[in-house]
Protein backbone atom coordinates (compact mmCIF):
# COMPACT_ATOMS: atom_id res chain seq x y z
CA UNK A 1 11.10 -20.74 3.28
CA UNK A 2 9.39 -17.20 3.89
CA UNK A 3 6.52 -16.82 1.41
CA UNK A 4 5.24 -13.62 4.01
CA UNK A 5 3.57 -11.28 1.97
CA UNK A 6 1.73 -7.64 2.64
CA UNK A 7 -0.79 -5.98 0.24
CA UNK A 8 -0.54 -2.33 0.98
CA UNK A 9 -2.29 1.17 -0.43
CA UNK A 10 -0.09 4.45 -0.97
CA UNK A 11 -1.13 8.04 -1.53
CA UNK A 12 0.14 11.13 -2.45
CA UNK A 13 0.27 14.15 0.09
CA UNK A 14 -3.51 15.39 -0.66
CA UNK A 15 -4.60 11.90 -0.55
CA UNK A 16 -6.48 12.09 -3.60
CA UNK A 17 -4.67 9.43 -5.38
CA UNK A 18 -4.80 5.89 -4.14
CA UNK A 19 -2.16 3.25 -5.06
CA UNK A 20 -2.69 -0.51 -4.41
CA UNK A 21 0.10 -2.97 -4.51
CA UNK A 22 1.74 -6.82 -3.12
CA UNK A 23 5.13 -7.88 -1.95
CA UNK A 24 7.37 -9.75 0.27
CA UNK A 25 9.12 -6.77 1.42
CA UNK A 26 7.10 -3.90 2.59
CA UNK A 27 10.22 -1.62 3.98
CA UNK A 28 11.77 -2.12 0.80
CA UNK A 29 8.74 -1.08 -1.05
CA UNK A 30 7.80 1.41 0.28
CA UNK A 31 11.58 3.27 0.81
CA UNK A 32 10.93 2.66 -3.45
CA UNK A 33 8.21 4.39 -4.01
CA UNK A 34 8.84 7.51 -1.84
CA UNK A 35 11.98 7.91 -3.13
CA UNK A 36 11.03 7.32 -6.84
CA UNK A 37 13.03 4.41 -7.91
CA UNK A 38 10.61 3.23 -10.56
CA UNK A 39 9.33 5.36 -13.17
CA UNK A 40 5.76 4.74 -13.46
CA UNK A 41 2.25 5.42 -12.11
CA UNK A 42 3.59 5.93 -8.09
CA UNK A 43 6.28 8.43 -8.74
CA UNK A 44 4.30 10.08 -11.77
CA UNK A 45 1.67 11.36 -9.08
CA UNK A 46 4.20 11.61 -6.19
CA UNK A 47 2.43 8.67 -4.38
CA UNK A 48 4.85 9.33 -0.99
CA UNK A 49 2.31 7.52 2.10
CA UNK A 50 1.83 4.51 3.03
CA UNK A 51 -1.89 4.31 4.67
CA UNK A 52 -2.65 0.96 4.95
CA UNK A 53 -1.19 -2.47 4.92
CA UNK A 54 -1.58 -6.00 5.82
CA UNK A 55 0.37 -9.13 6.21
CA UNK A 56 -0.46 -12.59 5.03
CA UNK A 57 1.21 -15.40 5.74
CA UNK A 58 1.60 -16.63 2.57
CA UNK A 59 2.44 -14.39 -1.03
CA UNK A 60 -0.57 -15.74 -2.85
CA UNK A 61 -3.33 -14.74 -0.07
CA UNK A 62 -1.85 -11.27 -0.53
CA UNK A 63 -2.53 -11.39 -4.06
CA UNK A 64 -5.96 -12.53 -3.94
CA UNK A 65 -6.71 -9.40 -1.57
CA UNK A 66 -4.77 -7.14 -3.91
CA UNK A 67 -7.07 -8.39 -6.52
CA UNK A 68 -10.22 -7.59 -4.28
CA UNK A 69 -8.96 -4.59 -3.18
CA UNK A 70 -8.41 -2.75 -6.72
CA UNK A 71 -11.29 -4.52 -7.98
CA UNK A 72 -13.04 -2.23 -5.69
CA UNK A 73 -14.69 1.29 -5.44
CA UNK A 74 -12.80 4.03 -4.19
CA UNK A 75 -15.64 3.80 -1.07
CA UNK A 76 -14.15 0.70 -0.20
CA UNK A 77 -11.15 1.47 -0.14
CA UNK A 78 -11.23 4.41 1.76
CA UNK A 79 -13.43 2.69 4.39
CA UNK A 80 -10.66 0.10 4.52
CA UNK A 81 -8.14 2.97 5.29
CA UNK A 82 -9.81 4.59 7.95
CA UNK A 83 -10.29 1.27 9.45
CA UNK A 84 -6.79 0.73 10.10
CA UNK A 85 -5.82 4.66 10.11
CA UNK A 86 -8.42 7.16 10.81
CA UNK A 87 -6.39 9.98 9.90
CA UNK A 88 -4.57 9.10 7.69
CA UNK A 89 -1.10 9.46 8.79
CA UNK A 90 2.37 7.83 7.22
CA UNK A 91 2.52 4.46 8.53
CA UNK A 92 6.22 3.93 7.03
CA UNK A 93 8.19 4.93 10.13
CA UNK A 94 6.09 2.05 11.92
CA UNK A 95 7.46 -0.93 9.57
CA UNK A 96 10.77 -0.01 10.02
């Protein structure tokens, strides 16, 4: 059984907004949120860019950094960005 799962951040095109979520399907995901499939916080700010994500090998680890990750400052986060994507530039074409 695949428990894989990726914790991930999303922005909008100003990156002013940042977006934290977990699941097992990051293509999937993602394709969702930029094409506004759920009503709700993502598609209410036009969260569109994937900046950041990373894979766990099991769901629950992924949670646990979700949980870290939003229960951080803004700093942090940004830091954690940059440290996979300096420039901030739409990862989604590199998950497909």
């Amino acid at each position: 059984m695949n428990k894989t799962g990726f914790v991930y951040i999303m922005t909008n095109k100003n990156n002013n907004v940042l977006y934290t979520g977990v699941t097992k399907d990051l293509a999937r995901r993602v394709y969702e949120h930029k094409n506004k499939l759920n009503k709700g916080f993502t598609s209410r700010y036009n969260i569109n860019k994937l900046v950041f994500y990373e894979m766990f090998d099991d769901i629950t680890d992924a949670i646990e950094m979700e949980k870290k990750i939003k229960g951080g400052s803004r700093l942090k986060k940004i830091k954690l960005i940059e440290g996979m994507n300096a420039v901030w530039e739409d990862l989604y074409d590199s998950i497909l």
